[in-house]
Protein backbone atom coordinates (compact mmCIF):
# COMPACT_ATOMS: atom_id res chain seq x y z
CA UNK A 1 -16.70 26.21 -2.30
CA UNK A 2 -15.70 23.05 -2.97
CA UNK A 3 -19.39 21.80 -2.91
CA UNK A 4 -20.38 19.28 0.08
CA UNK A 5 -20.49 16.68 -1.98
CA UNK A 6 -17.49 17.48 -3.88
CA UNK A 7 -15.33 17.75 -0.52
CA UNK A 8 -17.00 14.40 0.89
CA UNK A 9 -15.67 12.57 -2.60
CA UNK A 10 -11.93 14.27 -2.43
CA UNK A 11 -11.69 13.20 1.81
CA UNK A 12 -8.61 11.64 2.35
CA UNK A 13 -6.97 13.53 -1.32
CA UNK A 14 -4.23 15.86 -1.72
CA UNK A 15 -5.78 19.79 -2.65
CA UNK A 16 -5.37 23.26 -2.47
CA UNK A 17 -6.92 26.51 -2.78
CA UNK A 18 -6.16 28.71 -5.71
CA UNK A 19 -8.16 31.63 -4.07
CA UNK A 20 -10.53 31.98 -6.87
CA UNK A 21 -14.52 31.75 -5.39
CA UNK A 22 -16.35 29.52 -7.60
CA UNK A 23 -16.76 26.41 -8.39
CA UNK A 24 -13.55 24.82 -10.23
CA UNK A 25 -14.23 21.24 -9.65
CA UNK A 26 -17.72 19.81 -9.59
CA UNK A 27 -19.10 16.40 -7.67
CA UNK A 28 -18.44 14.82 -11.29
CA UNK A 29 -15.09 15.87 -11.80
CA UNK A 30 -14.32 14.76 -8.03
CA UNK A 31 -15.74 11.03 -8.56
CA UNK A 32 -13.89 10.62 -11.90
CA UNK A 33 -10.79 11.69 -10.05
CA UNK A 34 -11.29 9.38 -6.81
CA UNK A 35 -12.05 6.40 -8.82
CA UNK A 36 -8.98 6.41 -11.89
CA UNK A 37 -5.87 8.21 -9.45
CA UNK A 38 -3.55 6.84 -7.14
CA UNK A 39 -0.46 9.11 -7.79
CA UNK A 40 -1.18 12.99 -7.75
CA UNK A 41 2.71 13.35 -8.81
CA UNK A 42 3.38 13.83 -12.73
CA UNK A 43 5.39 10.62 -13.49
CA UNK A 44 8.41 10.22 -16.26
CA UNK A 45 6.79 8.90 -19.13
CA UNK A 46 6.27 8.97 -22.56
CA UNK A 47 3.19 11.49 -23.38
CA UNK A 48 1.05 9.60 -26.66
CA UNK A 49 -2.04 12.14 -26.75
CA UNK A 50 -2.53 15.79 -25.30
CA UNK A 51 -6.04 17.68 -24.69
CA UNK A 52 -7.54 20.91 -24.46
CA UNK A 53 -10.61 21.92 -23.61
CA UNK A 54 -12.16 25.86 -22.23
CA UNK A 55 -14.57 26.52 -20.18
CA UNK A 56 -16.90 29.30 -20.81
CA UNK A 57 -16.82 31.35 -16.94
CA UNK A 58 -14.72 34.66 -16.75
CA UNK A 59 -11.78 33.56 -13.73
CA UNK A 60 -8.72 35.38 -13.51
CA UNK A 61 -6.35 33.00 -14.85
CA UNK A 62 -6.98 31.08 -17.91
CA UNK A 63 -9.94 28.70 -17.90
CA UNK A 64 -8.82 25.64 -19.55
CA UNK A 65 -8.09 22.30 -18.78
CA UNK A 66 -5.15 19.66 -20.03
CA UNK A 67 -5.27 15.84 -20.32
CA UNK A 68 -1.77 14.28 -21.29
CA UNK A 69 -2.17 10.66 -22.23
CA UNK A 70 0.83 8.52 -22.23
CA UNK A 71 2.84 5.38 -20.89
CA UNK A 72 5.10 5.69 -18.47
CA UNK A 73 8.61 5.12 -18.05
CA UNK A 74 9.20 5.01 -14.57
CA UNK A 75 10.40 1.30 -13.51
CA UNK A 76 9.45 1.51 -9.69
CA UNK A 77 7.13 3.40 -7.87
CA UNK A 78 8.15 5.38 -4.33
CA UNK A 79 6.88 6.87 -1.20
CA UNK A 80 7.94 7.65 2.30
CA UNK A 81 6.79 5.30 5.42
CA UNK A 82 8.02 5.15 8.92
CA UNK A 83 10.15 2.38 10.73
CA UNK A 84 9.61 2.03 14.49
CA UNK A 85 12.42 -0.19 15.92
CA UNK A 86 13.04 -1.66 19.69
CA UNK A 87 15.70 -4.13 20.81
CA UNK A 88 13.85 -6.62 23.66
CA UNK A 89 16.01 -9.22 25.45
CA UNK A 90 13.49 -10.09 28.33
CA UNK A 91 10.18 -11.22 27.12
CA UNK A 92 8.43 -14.23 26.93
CA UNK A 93 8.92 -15.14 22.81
CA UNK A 94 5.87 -16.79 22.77
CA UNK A 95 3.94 -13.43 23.34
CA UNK A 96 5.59 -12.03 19.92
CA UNK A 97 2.80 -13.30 17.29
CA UNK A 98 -0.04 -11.75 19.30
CA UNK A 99 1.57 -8.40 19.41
CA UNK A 100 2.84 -8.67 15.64
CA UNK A 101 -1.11 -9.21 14.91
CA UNK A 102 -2.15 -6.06 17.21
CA UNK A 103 0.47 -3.91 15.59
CA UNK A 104 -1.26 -5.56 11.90
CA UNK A 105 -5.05 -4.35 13.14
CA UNK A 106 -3.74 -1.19 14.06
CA UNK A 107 -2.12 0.16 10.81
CA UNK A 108 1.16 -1.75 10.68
CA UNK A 109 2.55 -2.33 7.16
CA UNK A 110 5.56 -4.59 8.25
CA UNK A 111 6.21 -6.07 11.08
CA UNK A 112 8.98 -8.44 11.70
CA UNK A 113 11.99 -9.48 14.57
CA UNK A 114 15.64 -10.43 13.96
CA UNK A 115 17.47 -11.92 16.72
CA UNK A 116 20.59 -9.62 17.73
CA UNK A 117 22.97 -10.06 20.50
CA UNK A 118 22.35 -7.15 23.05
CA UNK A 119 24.55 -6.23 25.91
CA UNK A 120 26.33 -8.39 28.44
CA UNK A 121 26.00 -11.27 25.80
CA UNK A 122 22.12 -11.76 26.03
CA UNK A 123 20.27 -13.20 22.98
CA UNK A 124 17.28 -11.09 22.22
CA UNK A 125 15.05 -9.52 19.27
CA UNK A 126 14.86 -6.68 17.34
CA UNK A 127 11.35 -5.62 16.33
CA UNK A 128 10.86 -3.78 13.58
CA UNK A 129 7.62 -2.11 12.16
CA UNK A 130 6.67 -0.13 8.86
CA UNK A 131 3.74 2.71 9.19
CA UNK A 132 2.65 5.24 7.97
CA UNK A 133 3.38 8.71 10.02
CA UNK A 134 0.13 9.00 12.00
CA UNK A 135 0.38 5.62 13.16
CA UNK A 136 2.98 6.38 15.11
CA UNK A 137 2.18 6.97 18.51
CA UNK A 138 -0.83 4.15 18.32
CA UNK A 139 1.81 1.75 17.35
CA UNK A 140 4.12 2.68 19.57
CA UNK A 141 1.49 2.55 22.67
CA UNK A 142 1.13 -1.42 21.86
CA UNK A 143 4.83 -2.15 21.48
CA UNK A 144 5.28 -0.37 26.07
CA UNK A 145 1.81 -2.32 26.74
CA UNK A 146 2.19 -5.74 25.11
CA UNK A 147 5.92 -5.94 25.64
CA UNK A 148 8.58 -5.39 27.77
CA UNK A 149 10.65 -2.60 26.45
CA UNK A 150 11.11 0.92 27.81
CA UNK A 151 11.54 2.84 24.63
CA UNK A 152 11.69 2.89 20.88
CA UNK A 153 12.88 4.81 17.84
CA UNK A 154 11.22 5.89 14.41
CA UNK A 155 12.70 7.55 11.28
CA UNK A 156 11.47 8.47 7.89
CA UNK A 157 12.47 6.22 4.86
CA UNK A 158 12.14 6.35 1.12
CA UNK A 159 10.90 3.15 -0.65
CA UNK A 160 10.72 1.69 -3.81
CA UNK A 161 8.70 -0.46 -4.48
CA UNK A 162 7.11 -2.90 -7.52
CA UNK A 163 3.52 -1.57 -8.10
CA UNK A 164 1.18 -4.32 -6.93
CA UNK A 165 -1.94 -5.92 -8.40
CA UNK A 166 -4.32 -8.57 -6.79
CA UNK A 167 -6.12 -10.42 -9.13
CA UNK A 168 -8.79 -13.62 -8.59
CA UNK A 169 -8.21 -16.77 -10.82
CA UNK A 170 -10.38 -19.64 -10.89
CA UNK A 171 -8.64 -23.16 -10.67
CA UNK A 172 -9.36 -26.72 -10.75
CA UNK A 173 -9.43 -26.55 -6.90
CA UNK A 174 -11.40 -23.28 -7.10
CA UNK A 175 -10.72 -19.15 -6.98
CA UNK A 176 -7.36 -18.13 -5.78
CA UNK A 177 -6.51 -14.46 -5.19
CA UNK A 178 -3.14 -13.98 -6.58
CA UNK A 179 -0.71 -10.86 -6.53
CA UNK A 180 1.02 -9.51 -9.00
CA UNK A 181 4.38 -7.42 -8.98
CA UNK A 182 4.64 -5.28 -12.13
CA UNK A 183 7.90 -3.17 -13.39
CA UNK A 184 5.75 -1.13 -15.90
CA UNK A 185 3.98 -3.26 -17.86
CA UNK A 186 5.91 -6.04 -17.42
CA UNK A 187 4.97 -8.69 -14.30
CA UNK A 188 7.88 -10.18 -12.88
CA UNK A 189 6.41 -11.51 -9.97
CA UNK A 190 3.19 -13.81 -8.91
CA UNK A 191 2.37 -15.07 -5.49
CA UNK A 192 -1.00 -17.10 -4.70
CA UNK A 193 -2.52 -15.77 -1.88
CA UNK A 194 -1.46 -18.27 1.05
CA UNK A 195 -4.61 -18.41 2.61
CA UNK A 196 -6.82 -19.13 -0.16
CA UNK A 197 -4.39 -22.00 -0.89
CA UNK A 198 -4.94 -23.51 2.75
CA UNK A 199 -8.43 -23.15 2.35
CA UNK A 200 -8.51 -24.95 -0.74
CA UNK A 201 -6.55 -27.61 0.24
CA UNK A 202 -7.89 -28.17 3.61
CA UNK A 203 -11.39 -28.38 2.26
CA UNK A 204 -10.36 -30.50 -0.87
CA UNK A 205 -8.30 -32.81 1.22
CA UNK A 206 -5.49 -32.14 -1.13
CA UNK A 207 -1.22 -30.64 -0.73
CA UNK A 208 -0.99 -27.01 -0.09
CA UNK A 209 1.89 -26.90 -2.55
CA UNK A 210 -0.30 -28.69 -5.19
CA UNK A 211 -3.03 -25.81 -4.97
CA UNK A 212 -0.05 -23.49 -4.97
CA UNK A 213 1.41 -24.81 -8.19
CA UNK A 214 -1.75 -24.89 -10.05
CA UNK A 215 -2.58 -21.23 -9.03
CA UNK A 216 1.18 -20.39 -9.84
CA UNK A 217 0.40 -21.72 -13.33
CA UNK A 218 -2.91 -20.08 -14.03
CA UNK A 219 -1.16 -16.85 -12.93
CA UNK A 220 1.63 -17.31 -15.84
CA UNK A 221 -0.55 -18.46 -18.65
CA UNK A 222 -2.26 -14.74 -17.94
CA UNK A 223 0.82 -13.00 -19.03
């Protein structure tokens, strides 16, 4: 126990044994889970409906299950990344958007550069990168090969963040991805997706920042 199939559909999921040998969570039960949660924490919120329900095996511990139905109250949502940081003052600048797009393929969240003034007066960059933990050392391996530094730094950070939601609306011009920023239930911000935009207008023949105000304006009339 769990059951092949059962393990297969909770890969990549948070569990835990409860030492008790049978069968506590079927392939069912798995595939309901894996396709309705994102969060395994219990949020602040407002609880609407609660549930019962028993099932009929013998276990040690009481076999019952509870639902809590509700709406929650929490404005942001969090979680913990990485940031990898190096400080470069000798490379070739126009090498920096082919890294930035291997550290992308590779796992990268984030990646950006700020230009700082390093020792002895010499302009130069400071590249920064957002990851997840296990990207770590992959990430770090392109930053010695494709540039020139000698060493960099990571730390943990918390982050909040607006939960995110990518929606496609259709246009005059045609379907534009857009995402949406929500604080609860609320949207507070929209952004077209910049390359359906380009596509758009390239192929229409027409201003980027006319497709981008007309999918801007689809996305409000939604709300």
């Amino acid at each position: 126990m769990p059951a092949p199939a059962t393990l297969e559909l909770l890969r990549d999921f948070p569990v835990y044994s409860s030492g008790i040998e049978t069968e506590l969570v079927t392939p069912t039960g798995a595939a309901i889970i894996r396709d309705l949660v994102s969060d395994f924490s219990m949020p602040a919120a407002r609880w609407q409906q609660i549930g019962y329900g028993a099932g009929t095996k013998e276990l040690s511990q009481p076999n019952v299950l509870r639902v809590l139905v509700g709406e929650s109250i929490a404005h942001f949502e969090s979680d913990e990344t990485v940031v990898i940081e190096t400080e470069i003052d000798d490379m070739n600048p126009e090498l920096f958007p082919y890294v930035q797009q291997k550290l992308f393929d590779q796992g990268a969240k984030s990646v950006s550069a700020q230009s700082i003034l390093m020792k002895k007066g010499r302009p130069g960059l400071l590249v920064r990168v957002l990851c997840d933990a296990p990207s770590v050392d992959k990430l770090c391996e392109i930053l010695f090969r494709e540039t020139t530094t000698l060493g960099a730094i990571y730390y943990s950070v918390q982050r909040k963040k607006l939960a995110r939601k990518i929606l496609e609306i259709h246009t005059q011009y045609g379907p534009v991805r857009v995402k949406l920023g929500l604080l609860g239930s609320e949207i507070i911000n929209i952004a077209p997706e910049y390359e359906d935009c380009k596509k758009l207008a390239q192929e229409q023949g027409i201003a980027l920042k006319e497709v981008y105000r007309v999918a801007l304006e689809a996305a409000r009339n939604l709300q």
